[in-house]
PDB file of N, CA and C in Angstrom:
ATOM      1  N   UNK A   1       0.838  -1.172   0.000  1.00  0.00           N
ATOM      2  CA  UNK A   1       0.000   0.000   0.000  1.00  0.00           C
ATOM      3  C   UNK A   1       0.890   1.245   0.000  1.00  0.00           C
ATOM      4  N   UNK A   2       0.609   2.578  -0.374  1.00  0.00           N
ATOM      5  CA  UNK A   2       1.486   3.260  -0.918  1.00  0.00           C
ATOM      6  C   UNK A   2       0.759   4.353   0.314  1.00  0.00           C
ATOM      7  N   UNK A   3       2.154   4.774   1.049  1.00  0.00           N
ATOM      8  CA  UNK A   3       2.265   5.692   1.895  1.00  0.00           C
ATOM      9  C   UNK A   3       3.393   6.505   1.648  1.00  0.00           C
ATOM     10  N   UNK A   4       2.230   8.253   1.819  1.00  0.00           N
ATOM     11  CA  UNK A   4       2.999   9.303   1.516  1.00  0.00           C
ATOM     12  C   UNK A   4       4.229   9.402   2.083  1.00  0.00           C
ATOM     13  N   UNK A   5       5.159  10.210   1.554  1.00  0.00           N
ATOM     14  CA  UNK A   5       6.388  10.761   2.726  1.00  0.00           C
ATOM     15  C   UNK A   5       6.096  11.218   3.900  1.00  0.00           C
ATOM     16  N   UNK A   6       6.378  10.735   4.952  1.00  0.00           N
ATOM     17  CA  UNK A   6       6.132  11.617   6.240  1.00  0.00           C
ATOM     18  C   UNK A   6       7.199  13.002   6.859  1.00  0.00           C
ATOM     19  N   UNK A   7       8.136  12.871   6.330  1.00  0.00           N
ATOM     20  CA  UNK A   7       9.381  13.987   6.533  1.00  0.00           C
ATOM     21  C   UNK A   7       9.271  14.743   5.547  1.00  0.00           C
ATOM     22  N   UNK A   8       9.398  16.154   6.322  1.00  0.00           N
ATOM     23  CA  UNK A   8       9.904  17.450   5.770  1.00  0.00           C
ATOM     24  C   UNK A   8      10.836  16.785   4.890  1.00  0.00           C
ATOM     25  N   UNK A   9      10.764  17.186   3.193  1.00  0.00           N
ATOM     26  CA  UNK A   9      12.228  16.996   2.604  1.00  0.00           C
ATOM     27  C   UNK A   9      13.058  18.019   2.559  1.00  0.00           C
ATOM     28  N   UNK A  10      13.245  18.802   3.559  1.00  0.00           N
ATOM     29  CA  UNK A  10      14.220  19.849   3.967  1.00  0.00           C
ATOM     30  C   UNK A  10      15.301  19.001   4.916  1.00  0.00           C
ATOM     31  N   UNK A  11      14.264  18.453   5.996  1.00  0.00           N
ATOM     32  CA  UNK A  11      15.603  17.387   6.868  1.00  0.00           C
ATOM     33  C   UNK A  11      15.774  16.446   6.233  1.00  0.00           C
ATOM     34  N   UNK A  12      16.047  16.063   5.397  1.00  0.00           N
ATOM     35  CA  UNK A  12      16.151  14.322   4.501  1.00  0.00           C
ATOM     36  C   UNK A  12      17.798  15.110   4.586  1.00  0.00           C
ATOM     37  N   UNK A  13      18.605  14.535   4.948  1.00  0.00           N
ATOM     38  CA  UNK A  13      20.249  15.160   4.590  1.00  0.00           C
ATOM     39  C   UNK A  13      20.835  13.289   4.345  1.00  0.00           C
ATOM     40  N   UNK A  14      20.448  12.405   3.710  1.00  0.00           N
ATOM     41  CA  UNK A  14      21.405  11.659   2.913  1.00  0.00           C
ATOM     42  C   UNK A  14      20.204  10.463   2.205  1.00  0.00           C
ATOM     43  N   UNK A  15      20.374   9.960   1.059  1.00  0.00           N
ATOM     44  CA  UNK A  15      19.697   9.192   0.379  1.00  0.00           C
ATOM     45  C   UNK A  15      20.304   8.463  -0.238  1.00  0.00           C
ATOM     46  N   UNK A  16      19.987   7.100   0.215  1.00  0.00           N
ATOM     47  CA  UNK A  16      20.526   6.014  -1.065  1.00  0.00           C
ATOM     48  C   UNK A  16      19.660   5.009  -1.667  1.00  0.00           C
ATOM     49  N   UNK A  17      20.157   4.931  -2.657  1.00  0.00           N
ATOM     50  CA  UNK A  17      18.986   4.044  -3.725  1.00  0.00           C
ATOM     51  C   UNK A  17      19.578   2.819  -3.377  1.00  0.00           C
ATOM     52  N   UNK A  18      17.899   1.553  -3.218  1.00  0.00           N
ATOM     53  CA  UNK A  18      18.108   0.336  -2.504  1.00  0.00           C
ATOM     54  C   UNK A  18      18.143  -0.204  -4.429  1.00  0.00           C
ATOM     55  N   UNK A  19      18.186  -1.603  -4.064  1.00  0.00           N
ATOM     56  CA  UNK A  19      18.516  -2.337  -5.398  1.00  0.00           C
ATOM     57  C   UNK A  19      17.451  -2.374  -6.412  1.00  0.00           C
ATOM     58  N   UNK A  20      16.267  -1.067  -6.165  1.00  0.00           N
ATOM     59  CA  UNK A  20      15.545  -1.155  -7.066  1.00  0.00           C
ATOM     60  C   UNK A  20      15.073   0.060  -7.470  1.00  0.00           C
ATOM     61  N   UNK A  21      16.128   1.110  -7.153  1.00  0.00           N
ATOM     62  CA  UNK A  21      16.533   2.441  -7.153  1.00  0.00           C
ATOM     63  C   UNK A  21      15.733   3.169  -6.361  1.00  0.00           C
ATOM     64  N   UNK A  22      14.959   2.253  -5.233  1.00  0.00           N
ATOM     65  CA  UNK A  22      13.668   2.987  -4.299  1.00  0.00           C
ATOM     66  C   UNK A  22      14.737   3.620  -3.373  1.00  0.00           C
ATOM     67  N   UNK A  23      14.323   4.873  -2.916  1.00  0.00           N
ATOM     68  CA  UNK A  23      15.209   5.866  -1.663  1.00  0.00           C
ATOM     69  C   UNK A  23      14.886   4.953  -0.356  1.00  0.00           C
ATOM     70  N   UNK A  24      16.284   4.790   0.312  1.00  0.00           N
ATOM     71  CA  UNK A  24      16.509   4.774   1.530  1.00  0.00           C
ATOM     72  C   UNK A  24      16.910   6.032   2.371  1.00  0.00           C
ATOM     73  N   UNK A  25      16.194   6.507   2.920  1.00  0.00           N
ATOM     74  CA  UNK A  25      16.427   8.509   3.647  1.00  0.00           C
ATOM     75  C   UNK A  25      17.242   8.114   5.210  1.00  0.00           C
ATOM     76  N   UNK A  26      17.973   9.337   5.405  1.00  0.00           N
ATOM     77  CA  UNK A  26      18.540   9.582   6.563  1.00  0.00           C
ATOM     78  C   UNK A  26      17.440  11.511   6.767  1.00  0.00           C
ATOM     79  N   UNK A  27      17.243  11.117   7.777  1.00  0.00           N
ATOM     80  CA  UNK A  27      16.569  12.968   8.437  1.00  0.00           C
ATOM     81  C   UNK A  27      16.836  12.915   9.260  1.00  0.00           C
ATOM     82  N   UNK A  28      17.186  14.296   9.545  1.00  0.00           N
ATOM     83  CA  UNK A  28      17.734  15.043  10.798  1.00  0.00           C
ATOM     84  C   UNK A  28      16.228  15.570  11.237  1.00  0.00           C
ATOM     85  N   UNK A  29      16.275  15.516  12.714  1.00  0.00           N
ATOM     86  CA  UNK A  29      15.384  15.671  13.863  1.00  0.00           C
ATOM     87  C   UNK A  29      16.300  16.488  14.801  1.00  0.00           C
ATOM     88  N   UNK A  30      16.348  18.324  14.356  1.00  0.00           N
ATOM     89  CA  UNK A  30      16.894  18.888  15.522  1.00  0.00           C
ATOM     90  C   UNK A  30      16.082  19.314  16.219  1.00  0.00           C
ATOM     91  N   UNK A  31      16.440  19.677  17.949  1.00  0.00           N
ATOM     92  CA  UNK A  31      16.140  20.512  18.736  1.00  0.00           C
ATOM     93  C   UNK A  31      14.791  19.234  19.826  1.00  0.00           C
ATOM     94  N   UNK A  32      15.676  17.745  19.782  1.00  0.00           N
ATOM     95  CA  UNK A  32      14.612  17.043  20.575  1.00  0.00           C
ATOM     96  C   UNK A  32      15.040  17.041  21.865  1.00  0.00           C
ATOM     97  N   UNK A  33      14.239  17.220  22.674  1.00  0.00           N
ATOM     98  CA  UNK A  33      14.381  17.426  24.075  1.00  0.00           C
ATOM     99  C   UNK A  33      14.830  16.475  25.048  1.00  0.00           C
ATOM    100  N   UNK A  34      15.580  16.019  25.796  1.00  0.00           N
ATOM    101  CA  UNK A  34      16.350  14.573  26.243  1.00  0.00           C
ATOM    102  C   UNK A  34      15.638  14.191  27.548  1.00  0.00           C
ATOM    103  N   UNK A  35      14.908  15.556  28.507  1.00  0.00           N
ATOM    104  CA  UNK A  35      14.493  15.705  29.510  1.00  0.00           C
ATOM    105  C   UNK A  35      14.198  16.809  30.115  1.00  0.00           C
ATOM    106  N   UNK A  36      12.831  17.610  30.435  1.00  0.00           N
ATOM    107  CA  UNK A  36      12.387  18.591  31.113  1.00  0.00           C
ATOM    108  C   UNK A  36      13.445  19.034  31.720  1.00  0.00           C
ATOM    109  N   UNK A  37      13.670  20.166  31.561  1.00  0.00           N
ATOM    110  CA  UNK A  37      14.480  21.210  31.922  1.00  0.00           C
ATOM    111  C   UNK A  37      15.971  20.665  31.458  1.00  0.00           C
ATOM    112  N   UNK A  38      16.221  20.519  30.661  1.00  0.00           N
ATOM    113  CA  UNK A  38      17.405  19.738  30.127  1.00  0.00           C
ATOM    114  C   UNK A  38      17.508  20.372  28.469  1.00  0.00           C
ATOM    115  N   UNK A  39      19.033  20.540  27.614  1.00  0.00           N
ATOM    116  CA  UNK A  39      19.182  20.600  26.759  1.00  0.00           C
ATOM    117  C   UNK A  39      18.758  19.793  25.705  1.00  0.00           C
ATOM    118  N   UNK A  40      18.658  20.506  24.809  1.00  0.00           N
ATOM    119  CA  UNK A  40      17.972  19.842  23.400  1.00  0.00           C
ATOM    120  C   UNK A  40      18.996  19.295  22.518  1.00  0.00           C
ATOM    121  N   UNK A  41      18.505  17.899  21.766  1.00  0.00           N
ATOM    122  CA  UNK A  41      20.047  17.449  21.073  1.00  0.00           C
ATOM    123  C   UNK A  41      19.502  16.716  19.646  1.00  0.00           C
ATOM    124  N   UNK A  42      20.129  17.088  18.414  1.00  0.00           N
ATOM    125  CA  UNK A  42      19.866  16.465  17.045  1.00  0.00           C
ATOM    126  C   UNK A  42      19.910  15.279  17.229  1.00  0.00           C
ATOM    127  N   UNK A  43      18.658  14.295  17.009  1.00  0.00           N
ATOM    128  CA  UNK A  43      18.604  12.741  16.592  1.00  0.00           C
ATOM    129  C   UNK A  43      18.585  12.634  14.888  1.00  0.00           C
ATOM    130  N   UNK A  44      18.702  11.535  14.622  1.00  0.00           N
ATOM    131  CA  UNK A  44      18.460  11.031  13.168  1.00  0.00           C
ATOM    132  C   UNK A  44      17.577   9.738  13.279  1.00  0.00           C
ATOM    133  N   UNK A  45      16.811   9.751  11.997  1.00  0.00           N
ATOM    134  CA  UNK A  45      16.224   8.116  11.734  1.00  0.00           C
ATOM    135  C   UNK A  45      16.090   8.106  10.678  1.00  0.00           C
ATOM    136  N   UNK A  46      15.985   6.870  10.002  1.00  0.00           N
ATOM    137  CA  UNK A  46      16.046   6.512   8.448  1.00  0.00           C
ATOM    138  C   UNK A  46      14.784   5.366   8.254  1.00  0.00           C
ATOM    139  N   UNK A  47      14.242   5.611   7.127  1.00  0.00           N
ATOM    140  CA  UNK A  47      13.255   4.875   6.560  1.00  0.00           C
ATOM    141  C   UNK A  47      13.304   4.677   4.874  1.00  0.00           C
ATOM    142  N   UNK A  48      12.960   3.513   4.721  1.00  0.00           N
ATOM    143  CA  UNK A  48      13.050   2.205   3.212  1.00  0.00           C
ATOM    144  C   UNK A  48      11.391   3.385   2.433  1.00  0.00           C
ATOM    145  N   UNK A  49      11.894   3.639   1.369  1.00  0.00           N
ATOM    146  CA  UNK A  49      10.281   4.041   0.742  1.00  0.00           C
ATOM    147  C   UNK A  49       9.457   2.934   0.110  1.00  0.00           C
ATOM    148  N   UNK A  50      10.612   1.968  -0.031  1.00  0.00           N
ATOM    149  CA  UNK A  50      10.410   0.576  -0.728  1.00  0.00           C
ATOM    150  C   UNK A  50       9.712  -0.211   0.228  1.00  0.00           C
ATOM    151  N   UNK A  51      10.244  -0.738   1.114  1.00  0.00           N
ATOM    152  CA  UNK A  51       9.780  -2.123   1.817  1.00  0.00           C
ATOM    153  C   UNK A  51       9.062  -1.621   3.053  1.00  0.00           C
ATOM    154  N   UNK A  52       9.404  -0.075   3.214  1.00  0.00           N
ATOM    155  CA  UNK A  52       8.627   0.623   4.772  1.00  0.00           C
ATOM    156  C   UNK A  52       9.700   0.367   5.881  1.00  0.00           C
ATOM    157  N   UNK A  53      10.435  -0.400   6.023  1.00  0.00           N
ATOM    158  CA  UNK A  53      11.570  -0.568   7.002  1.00  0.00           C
ATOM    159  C   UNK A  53      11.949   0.834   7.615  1.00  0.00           C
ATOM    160  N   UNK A  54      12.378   0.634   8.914  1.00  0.00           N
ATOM    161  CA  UNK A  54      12.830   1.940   9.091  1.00  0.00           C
ATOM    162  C   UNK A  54      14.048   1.785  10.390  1.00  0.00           C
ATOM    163  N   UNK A  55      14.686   2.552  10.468  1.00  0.00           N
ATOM    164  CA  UNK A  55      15.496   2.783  12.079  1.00  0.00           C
ATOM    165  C   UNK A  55      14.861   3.712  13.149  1.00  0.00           C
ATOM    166  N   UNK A  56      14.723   3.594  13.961  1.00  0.00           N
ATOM    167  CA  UNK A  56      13.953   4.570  15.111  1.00  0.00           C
ATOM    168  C   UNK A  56      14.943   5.690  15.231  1.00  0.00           C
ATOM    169  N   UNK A  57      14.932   6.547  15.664  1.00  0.00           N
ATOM    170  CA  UNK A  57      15.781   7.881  16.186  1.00  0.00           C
ATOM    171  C   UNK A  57      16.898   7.844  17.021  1.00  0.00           C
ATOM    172  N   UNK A  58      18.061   8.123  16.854  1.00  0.00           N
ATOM    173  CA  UNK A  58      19.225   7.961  17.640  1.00  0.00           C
ATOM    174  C   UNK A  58      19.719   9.276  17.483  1.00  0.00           C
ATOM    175  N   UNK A  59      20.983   9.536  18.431  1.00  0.00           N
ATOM    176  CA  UNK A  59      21.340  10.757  18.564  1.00  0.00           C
ATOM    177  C   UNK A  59      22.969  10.501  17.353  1.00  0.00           C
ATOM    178  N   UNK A  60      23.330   8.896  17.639  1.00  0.00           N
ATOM    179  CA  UNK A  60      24.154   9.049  16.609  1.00  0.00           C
ATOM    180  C   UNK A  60      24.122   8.763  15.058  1.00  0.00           C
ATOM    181  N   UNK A  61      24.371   9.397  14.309  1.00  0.00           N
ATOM    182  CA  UNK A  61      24.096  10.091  12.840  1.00  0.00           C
ATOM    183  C   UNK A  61      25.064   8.426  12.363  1.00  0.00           C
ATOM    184  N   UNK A  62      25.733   8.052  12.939  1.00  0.00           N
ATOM    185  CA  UNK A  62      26.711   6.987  11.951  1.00  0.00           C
ATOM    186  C   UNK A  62      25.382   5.541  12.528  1.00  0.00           C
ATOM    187  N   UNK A  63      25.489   5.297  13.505  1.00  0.00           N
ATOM    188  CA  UNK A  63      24.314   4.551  13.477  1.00  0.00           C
ATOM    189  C   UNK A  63      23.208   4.404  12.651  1.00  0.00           C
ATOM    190  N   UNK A  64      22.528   5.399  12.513  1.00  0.00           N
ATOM    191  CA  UNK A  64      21.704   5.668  11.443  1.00  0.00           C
ATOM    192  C   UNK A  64      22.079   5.223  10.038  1.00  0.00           C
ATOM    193  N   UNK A  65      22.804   6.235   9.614  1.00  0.00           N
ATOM    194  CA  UNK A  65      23.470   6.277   8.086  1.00  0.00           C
ATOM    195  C   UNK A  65      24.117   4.527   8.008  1.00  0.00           C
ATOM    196  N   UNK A  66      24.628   4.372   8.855  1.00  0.00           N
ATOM    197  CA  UNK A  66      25.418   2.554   8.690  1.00  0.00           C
ATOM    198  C   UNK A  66      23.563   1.725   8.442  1.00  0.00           C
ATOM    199  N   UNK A  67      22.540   2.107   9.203  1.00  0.00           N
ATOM    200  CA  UNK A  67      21.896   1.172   9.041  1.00  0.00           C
ATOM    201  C   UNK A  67      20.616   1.072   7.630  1.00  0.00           C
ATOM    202  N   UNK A  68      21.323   2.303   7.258  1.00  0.00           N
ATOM    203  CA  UNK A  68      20.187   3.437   5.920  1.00  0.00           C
ATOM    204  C   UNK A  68      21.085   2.359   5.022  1.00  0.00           C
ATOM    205  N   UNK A  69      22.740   2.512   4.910  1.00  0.00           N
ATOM    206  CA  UNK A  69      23.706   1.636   3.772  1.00  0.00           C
ATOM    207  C   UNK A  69      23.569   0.680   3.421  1.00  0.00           C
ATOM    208  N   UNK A  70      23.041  -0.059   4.741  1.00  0.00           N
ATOM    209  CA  UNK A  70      23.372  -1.236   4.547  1.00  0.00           C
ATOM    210  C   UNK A  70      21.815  -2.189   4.178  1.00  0.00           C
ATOM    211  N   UNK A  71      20.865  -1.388   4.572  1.00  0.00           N
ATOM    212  CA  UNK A  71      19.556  -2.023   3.872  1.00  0.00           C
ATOM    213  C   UNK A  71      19.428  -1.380   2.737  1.00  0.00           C
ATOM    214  N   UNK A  72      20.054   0.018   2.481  1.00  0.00           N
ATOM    215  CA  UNK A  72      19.766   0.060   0.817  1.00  0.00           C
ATOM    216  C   UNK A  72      20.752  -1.445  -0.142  1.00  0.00           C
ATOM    217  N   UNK A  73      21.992  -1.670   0.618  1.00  0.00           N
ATOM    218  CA  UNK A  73      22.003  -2.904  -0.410  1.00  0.00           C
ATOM    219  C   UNK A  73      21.684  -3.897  -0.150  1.00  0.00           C
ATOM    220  N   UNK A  74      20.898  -4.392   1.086  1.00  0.00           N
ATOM    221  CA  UNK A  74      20.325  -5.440   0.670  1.00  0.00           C
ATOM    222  C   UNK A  74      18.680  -5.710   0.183  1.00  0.00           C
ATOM    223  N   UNK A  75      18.024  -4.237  -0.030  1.00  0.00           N
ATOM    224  CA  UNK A  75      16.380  -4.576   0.013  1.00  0.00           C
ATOM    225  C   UNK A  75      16.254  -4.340  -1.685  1.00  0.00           C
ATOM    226  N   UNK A  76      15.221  -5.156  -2.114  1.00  0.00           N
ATOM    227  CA  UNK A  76      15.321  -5.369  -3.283  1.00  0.00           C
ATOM    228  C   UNK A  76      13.621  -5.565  -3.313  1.00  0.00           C
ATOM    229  N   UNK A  77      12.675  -4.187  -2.791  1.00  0.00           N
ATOM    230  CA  UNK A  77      11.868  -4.130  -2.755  1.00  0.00           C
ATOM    231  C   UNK A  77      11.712  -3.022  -3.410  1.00  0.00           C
ATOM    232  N   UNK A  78      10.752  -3.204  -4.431  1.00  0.00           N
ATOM    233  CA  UNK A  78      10.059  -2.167  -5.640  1.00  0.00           C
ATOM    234  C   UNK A  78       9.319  -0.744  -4.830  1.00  0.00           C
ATOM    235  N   UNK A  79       9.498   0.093  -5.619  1.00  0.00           N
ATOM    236  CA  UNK A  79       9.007   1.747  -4.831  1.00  0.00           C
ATOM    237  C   UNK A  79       7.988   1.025  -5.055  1.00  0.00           C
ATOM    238  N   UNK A  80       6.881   2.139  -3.990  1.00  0.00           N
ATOM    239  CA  UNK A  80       5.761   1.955  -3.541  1.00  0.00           C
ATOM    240  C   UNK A  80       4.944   2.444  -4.771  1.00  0.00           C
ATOM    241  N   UNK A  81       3.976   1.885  -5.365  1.00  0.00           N
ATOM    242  CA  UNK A  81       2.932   2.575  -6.366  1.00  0.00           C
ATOM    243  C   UNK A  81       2.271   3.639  -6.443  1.00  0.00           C
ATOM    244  N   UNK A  82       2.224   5.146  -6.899  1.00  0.00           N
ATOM    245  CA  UNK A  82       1.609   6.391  -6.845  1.00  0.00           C
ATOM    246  C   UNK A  82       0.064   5.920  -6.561  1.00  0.00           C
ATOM    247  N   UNK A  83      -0.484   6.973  -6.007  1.00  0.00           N
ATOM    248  CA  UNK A  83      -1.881   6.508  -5.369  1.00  0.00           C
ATOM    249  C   UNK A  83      -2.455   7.309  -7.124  1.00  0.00           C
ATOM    250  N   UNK A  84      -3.529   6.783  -7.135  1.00  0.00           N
ATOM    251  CA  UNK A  84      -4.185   6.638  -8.555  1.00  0.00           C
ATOM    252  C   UNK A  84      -5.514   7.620  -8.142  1.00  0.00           C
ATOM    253  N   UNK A  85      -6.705   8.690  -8.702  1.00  0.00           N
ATOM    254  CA  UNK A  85      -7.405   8.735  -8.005  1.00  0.00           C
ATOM    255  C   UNK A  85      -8.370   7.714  -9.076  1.00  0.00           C
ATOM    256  N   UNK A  86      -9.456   7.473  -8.257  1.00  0.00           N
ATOM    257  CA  UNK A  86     -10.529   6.774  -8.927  1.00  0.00           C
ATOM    258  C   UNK A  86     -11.956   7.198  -8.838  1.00  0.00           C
TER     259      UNK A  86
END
């Protein structure tokens, strides 16, 4: 089933095409809060447009991006189909 983008493509800061040239995204999530009355700190998470896969939010950016790399080469799931109207 074909689900829109959910991210601003302003924070999308890295993309790689999985083995069926579908985007695997890295977005930046600044200014998340760690704890009431506490400083605010940039997370990242990455999501498959292909298969829906995704990584949850971490504060480290190589975590992320290592786990965006490494399912773009192994998912070999077709982009999602444009919604049609009817």
């Amino acid at each position: 089933m074909y689900r829109p983008p959910v991210t601003d493509p302003a924070k999308v800061i890295i993309r790689y095409p999985n083995r069926s040239r579908a985007l695997v995204i890295v977005v930046e999530h600044p200014d998340v809060p760690t704890h009431p009355n506490d400083y605010l700190r940039t997370e990242y998470s990455a999501e498959c447009a292909a298969c829906l896969d995704y990584q949850r939010q971490d504060p480290a950016l190589s975590t992320v991006r290592d786990w965006a790399s490494n399912h773009a080469l192994d998912c070999r799931a077709l982009p999602q189909p444009e919604p049609t109207d009817q």
